[in-house]
Structures are given as structure tokens and as C-alpha cells.
N, C-alpha and C. Protein backbone atom coordinates (compact mmCIF):
# COMPACT_ATOMS: atom_id res chain seq x y z
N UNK A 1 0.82 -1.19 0.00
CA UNK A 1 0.00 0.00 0.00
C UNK A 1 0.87 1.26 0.00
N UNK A 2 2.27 1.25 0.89
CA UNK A 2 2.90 2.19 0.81
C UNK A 2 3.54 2.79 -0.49
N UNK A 3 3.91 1.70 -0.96
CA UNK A 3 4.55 1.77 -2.52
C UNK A 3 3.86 2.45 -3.76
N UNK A 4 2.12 1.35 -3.43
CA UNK A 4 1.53 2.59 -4.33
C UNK A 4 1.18 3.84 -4.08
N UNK A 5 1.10 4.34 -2.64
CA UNK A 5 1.31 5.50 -2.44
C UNK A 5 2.06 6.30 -2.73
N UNK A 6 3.15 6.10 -2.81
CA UNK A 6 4.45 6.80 -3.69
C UNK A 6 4.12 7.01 -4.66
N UNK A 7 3.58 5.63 -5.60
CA UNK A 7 3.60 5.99 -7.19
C UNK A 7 2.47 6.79 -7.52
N UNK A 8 1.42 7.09 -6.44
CA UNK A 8 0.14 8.10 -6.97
C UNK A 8 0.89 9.32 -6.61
N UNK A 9 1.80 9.52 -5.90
CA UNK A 9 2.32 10.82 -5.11
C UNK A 9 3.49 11.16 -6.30
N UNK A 10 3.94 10.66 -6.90
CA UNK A 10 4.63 10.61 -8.17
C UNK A 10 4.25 10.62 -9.54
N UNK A 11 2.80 10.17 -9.73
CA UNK A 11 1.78 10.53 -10.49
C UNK A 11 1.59 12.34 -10.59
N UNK A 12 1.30 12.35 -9.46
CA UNK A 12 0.93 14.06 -9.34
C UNK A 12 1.39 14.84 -9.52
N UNK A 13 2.74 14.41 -8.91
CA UNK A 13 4.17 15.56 -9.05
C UNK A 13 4.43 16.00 -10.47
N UNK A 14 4.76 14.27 -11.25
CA UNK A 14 4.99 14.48 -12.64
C UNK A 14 3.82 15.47 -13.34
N UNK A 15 2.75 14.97 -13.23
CA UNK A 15 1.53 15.66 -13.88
C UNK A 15 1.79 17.18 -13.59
N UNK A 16 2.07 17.83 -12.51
CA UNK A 16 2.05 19.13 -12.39
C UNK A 16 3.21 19.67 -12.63
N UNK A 17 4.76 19.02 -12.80
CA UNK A 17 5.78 19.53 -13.36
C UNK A 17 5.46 19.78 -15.20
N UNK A 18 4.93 18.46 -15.32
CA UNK A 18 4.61 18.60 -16.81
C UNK A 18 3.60 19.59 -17.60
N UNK A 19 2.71 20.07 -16.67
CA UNK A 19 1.78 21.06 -16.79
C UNK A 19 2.96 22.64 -16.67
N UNK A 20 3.71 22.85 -15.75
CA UNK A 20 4.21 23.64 -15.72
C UNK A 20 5.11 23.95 -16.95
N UNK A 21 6.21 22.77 -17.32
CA UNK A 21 7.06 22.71 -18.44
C UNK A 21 5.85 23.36 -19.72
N UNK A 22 5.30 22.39 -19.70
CA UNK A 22 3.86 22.74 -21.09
C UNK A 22 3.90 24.45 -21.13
N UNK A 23 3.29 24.78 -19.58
CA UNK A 23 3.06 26.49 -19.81
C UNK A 23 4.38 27.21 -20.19
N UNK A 24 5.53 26.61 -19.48
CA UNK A 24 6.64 27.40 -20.18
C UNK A 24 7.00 27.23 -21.39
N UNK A 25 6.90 26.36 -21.97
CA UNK A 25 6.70 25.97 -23.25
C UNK A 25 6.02 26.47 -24.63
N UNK A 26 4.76 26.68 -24.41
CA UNK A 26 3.86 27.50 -25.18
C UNK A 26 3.48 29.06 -24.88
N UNK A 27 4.32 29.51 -23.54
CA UNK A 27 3.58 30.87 -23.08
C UNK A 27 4.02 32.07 -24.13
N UNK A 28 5.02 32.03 -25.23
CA UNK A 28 5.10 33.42 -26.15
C UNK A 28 4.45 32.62 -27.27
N UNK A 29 3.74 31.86 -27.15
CA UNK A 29 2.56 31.57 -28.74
C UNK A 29 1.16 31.47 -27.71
N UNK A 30 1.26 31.96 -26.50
CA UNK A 30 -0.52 31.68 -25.99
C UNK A 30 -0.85 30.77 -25.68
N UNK A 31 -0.09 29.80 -25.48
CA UNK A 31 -0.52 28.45 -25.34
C UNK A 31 -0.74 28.25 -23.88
N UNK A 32 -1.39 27.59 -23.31
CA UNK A 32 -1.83 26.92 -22.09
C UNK A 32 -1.14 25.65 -21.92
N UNK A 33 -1.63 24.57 -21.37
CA UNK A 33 -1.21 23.22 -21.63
C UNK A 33 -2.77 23.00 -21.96
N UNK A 34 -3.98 23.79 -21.19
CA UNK A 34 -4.89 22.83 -21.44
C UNK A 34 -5.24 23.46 -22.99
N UNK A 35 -5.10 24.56 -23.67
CA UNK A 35 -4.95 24.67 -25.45
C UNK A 35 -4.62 23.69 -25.96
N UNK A 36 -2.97 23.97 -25.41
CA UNK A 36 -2.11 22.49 -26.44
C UNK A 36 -2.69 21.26 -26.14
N UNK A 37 -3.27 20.83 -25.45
CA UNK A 37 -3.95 19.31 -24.64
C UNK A 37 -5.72 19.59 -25.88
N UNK A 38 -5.96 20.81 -25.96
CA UNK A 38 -6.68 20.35 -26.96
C UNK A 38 -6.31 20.42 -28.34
N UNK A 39 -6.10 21.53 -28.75
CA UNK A 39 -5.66 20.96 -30.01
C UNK A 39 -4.79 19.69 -30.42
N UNK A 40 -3.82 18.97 -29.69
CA UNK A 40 -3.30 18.02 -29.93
C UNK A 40 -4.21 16.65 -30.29
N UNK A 41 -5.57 16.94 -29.61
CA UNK A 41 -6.32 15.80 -29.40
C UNK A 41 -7.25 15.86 -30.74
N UNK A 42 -7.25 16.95 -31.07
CA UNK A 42 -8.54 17.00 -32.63
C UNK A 42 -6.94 17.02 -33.73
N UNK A 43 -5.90 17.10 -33.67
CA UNK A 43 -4.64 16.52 -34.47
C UNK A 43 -5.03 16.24 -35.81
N UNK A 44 -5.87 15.09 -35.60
CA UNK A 44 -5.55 14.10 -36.41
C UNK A 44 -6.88 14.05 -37.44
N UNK A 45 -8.08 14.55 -36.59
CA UNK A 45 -9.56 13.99 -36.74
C UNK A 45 -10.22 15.31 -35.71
N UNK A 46 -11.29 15.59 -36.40
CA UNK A 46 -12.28 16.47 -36.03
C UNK A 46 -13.30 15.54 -34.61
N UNK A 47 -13.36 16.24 -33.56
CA UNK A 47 -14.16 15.65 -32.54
C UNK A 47 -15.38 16.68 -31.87
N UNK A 48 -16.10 16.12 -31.33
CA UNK A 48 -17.24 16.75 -30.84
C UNK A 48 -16.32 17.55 -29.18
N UNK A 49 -17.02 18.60 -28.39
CA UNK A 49 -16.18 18.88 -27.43
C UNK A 49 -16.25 17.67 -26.11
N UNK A 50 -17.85 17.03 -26.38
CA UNK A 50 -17.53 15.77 -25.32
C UNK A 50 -16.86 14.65 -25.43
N UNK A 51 -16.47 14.46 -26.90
CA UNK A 51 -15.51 13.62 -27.34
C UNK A 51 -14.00 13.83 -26.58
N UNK A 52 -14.05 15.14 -26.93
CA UNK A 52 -12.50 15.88 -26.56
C UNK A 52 -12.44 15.90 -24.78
N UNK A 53 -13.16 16.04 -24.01
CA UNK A 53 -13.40 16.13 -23.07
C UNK A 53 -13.11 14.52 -22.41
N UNK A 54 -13.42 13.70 -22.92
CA UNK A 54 -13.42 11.87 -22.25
C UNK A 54 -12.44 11.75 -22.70
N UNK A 55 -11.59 12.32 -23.96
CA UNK A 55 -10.40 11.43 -24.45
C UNK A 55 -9.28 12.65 -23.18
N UNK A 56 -9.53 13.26 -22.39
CA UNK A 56 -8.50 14.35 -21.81
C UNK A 56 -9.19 13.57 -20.37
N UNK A 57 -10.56 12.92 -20.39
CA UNK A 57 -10.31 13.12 -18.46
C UNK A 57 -10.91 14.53 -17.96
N UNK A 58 -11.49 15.23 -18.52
CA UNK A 58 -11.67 16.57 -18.63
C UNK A 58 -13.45 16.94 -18.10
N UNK A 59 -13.93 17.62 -18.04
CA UNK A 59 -15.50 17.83 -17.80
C UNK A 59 -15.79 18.72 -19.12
N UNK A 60 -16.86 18.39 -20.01
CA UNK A 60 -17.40 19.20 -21.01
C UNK A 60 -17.10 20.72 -21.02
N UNK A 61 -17.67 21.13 -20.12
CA UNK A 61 -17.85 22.63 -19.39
C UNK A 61 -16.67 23.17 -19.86
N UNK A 62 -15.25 22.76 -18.87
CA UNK A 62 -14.07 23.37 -18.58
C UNK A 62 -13.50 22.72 -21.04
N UNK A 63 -13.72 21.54 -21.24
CA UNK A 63 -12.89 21.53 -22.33
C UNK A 63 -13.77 22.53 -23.51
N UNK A 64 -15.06 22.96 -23.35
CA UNK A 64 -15.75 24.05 -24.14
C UNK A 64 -15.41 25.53 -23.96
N UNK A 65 -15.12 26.05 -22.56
CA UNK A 65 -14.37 27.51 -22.70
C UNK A 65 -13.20 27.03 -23.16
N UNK A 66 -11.94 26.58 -23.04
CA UNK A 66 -10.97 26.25 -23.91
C UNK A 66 -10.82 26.15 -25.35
N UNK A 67 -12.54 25.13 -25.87
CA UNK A 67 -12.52 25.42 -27.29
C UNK A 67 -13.21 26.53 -27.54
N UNK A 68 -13.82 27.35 -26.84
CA UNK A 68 -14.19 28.58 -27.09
C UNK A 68 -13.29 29.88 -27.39
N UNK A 69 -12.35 29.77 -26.39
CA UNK A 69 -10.73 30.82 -26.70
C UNK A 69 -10.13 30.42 -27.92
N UNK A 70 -9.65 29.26 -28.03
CA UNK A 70 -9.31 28.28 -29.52
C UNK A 70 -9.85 29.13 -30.86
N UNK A 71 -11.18 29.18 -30.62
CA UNK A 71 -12.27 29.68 -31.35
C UNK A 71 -12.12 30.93 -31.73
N UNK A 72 -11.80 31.96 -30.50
CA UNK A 72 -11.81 32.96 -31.00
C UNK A 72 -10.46 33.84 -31.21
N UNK A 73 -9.68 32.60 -30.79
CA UNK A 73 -7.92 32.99 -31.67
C UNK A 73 -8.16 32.34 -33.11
N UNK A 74 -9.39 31.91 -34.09
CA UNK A 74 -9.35 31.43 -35.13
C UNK A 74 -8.26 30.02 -34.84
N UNK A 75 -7.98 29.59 -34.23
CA UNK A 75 -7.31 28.25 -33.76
C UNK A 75 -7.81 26.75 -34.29
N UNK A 76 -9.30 27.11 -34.02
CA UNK A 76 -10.47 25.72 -34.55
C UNK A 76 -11.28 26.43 -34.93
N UNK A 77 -12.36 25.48 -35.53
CA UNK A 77 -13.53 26.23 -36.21
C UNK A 77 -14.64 24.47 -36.17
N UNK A 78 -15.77 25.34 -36.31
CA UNK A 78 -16.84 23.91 -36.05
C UNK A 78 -17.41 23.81 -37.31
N UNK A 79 -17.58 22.10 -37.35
CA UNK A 79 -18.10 21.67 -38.55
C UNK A 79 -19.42 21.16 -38.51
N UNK A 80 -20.40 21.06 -39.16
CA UNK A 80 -21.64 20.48 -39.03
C UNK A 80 -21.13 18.75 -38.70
N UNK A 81 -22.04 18.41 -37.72
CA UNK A 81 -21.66 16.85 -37.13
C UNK A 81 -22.99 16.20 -37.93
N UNK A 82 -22.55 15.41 -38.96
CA UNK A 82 -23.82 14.43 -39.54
C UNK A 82 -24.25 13.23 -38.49
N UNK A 83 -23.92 13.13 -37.49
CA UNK A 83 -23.90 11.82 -36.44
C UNK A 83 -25.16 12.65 -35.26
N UNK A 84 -25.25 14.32 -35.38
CA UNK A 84 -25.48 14.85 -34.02
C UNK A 84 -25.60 16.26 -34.27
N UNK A 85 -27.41 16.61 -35.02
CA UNK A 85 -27.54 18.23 -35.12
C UNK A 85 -26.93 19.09 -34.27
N UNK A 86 -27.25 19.09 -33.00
CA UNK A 86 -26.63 20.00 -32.00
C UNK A 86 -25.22 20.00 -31.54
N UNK A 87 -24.42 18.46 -31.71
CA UNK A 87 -23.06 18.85 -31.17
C UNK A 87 -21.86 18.56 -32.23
N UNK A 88 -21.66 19.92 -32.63
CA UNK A 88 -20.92 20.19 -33.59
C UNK A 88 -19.45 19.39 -33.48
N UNK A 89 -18.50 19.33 -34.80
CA UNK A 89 -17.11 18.95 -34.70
C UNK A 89 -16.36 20.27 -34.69
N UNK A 90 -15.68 19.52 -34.12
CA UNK A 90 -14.13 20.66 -33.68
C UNK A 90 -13.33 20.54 -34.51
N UNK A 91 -12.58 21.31 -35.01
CA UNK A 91 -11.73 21.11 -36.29
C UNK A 91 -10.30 21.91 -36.46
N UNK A 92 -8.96 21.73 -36.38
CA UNK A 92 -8.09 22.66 -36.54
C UNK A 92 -8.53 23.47 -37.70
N UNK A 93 -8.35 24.86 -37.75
CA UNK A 93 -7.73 25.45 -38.97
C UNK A 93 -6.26 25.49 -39.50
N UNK A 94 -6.21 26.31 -40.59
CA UNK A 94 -4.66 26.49 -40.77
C UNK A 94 -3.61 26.98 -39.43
N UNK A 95 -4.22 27.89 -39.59
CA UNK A 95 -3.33 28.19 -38.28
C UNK A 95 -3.31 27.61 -36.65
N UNK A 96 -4.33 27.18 -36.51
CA UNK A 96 -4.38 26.00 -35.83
C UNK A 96 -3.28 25.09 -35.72
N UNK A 97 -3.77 24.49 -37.05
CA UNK A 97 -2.50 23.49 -37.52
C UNK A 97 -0.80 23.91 -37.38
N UNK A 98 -0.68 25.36 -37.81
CA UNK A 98 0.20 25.73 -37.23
C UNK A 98 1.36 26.41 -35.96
N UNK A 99 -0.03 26.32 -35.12
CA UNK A 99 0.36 26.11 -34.17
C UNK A 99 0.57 24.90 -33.39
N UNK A 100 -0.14 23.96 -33.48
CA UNK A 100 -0.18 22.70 -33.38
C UNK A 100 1.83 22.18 -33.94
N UNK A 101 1.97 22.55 -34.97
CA UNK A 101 3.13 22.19 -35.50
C UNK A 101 4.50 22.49 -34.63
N UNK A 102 3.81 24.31 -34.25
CA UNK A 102 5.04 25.24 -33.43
C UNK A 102 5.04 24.48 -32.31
N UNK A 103 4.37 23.82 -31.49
CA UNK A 103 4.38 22.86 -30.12
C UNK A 103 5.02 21.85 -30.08
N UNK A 104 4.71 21.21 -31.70
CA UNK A 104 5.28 19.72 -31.37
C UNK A 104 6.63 19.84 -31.64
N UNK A 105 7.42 20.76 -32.29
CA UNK A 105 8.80 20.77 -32.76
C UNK A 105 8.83 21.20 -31.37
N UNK A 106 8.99 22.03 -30.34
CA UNK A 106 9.35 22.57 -29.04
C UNK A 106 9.08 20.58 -28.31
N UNK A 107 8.15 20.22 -28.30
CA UNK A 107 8.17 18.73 -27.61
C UNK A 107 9.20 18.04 -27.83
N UNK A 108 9.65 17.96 -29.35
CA UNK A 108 10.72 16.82 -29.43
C UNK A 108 12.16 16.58 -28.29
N UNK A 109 12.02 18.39 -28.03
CA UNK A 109 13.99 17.80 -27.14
C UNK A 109 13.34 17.17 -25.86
N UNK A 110 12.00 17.33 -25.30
CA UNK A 110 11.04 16.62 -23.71
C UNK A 110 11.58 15.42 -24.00
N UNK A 111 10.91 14.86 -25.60
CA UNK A 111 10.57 13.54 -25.74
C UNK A 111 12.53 12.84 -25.85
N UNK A 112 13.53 13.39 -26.56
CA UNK A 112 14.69 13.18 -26.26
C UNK A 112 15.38 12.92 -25.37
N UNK A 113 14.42 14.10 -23.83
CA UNK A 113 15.41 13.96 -22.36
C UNK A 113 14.09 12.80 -22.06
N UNK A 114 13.40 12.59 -22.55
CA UNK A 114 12.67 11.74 -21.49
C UNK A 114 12.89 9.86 -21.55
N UNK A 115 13.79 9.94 -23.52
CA UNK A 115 13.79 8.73 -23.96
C UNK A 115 15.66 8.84 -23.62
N UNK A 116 16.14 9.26 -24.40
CA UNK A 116 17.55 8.82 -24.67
C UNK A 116 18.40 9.58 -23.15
N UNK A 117 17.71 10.85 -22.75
CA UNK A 117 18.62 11.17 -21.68
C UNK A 117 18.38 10.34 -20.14
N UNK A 118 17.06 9.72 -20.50
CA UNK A 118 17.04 9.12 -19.17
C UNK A 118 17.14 7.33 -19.28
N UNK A 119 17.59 7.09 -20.79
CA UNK A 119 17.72 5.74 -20.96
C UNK A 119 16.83 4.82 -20.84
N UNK A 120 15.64 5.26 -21.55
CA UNK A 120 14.07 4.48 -21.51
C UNK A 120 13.86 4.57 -22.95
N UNK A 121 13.35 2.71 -23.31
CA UNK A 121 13.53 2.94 -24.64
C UNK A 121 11.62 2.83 -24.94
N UNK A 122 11.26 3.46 -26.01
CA UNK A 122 10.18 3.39 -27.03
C UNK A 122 9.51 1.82 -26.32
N UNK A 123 9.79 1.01 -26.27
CA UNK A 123 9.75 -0.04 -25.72
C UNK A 123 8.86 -0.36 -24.06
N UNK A 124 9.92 -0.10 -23.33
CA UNK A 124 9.68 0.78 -21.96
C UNK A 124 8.76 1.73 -21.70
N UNK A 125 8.70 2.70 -22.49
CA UNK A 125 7.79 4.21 -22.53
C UNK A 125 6.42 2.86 -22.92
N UNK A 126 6.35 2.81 -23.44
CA UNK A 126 5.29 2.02 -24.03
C UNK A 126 4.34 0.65 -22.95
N UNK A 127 5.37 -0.07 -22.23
CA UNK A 127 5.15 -0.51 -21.03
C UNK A 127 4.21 0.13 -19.57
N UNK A 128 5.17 1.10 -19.35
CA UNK A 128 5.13 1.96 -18.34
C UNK A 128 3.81 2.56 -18.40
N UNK A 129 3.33 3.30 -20.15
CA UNK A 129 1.89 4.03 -20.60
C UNK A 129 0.40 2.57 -20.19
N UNK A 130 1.04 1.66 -20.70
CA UNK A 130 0.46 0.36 -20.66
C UNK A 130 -0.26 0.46 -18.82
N UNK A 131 0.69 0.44 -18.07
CA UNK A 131 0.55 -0.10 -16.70
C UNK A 131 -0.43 1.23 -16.01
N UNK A 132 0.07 2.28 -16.41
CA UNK A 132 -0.58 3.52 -16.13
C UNK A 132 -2.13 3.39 -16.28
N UNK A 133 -2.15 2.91 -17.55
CA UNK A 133 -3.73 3.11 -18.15
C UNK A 133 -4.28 1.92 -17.56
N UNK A 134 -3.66 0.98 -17.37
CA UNK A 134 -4.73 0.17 -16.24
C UNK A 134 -5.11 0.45 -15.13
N UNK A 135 -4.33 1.24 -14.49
CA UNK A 135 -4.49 1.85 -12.67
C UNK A 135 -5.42 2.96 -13.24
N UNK A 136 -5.41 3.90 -14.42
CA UNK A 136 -6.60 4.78 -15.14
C UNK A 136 -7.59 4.00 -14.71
N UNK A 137 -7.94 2.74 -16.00
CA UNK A 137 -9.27 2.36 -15.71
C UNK A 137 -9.57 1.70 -14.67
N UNK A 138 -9.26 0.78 -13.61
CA UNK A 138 -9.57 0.78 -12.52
C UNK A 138 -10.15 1.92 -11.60
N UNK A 139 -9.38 3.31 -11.80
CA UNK A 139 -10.07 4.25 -10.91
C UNK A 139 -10.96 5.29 -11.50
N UNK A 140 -11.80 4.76 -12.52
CA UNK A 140 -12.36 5.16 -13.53
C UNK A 140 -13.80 4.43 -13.10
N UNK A 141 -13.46 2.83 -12.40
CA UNK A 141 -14.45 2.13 -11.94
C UNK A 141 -15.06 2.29 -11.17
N UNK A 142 -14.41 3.01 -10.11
CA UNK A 142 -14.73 3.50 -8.75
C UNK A 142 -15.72 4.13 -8.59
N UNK A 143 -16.55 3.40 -8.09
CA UNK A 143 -17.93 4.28 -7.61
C UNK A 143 -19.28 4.24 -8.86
N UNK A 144 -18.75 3.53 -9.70
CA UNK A 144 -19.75 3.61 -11.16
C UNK A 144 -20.75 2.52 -11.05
């Protein structure tokens, strides 16, 4: 019990160093972490904001003013959802996208000290995400 106490107490730490790095990271392009945490997540594929919201862990509410600022830095823009009159898709724009781009080149030297400077391979990282997301859904169960 003690042990996993550590590792939730090490959970947190990381999470809020990494939130901090993020803000220093994006703060002369505007970025937040919770911006970059959304746009990273519509990347790939246009999502609804409760979509975006379950894939972050997030509450609707708090990930809709976020895509609302997004919105009105022209960042995203909404698309008609054929699945769902009322809840529109989220969508990068260009510049969106380019900001999206300006973040991830700033990520790569994280992802460098986090793989090669600390001697954890792609492999490992991949393990470790693995074990994480099971202690996720377990406490995901809780109380449901």
C-alpha cells in the first residue's frame, strides 16, 4: 500500500511539473497546456467537445471555454456533425495546424530527455503508458 502511495504521489508531481514545463513551453505563442492538450487531441480527426473532453479526463464545461478561446484565436472552427444536429465537430484550422506544428517541434527535445537522456527505450515508454492506463481504468471504476 505504501509503494503505491508513492507511485500516486509521483503521479501528481509528474503531472504538475509537466503542466508547468507545457506552460513554459507555449507561453510566447498563448498556449496553455490545457490549449495544447486540446488541439493536440482534434490533431488528427475532427471531434465533438464531449468527445474531446473523455479522451483528456476533462468535464465538457471546462474543455468548451478552452474550445471557445481556440475559437476565438481562429485556432479551430466547427463543422456540421452528420452523427449529431446540435453537437458540432471541432476542427483545426490552418493556423491552428500551425500552431499545433510550433508545439510539437518545441516537444521533441522533452521527448529526447525523457527517452535517450534518461535511458528508456520506445519499448519501456510504451510498457510503463500500458501499466498507467490500467491503474486509469480501474479508478475510472470506482464508484460507477
Amino acid at each position: 500500500m505504501e509503494a503505491f502511495q508513492r507511485l500516486v504521489s509521483e503521479i501528481f508531481r509528474l503531472n504538475g511539473e509537466l503542466l508547468a514545463a507545457g506552460e513554459r513551453l507555449g507561453k510566447d505563442l498563448g498556449m496553455s497546456p490545457a490549449r495544447w492538450q486540446a488541439l493536440a487531441t482534434i490533431r488528427d480527426e475532427p471531434l465533438t467537445v464531449a468527445d474531446i473532453a473523455r479522451r483528456l479526463g476533462l468535464t465538457r464545461q471546462s474543455v468548451q471555454r478552452t474550445i471557445n478561446a481556440l475559437r476565438r484565436d481562429r485556432l479551430v472552427r466547427t463543422l456540421p456533425n452528420p452523427g449529431h444536429r446540435r453537437s458540432h465537430l471541432i476542427q483545426l484550422t490552418r493556423d491552428g495546424d500551425r500552431a499545433w506544428q510550433q508545439l510539437r517541434d518545441r516537444q521533441v527535445p522533452l521527448t529526447d530527455m525523457f527517452t535517450a537522456g534518461l535511458g528508456l527505450t520506445a519499448a519501456e515508454l510504451e510498457r510503463i503508458a500500458g501499466q498507467l492506463r490500467a491503474i486509469r481504468k480501474t479508478a475510472q471504476g470506482i464508484g460507477h
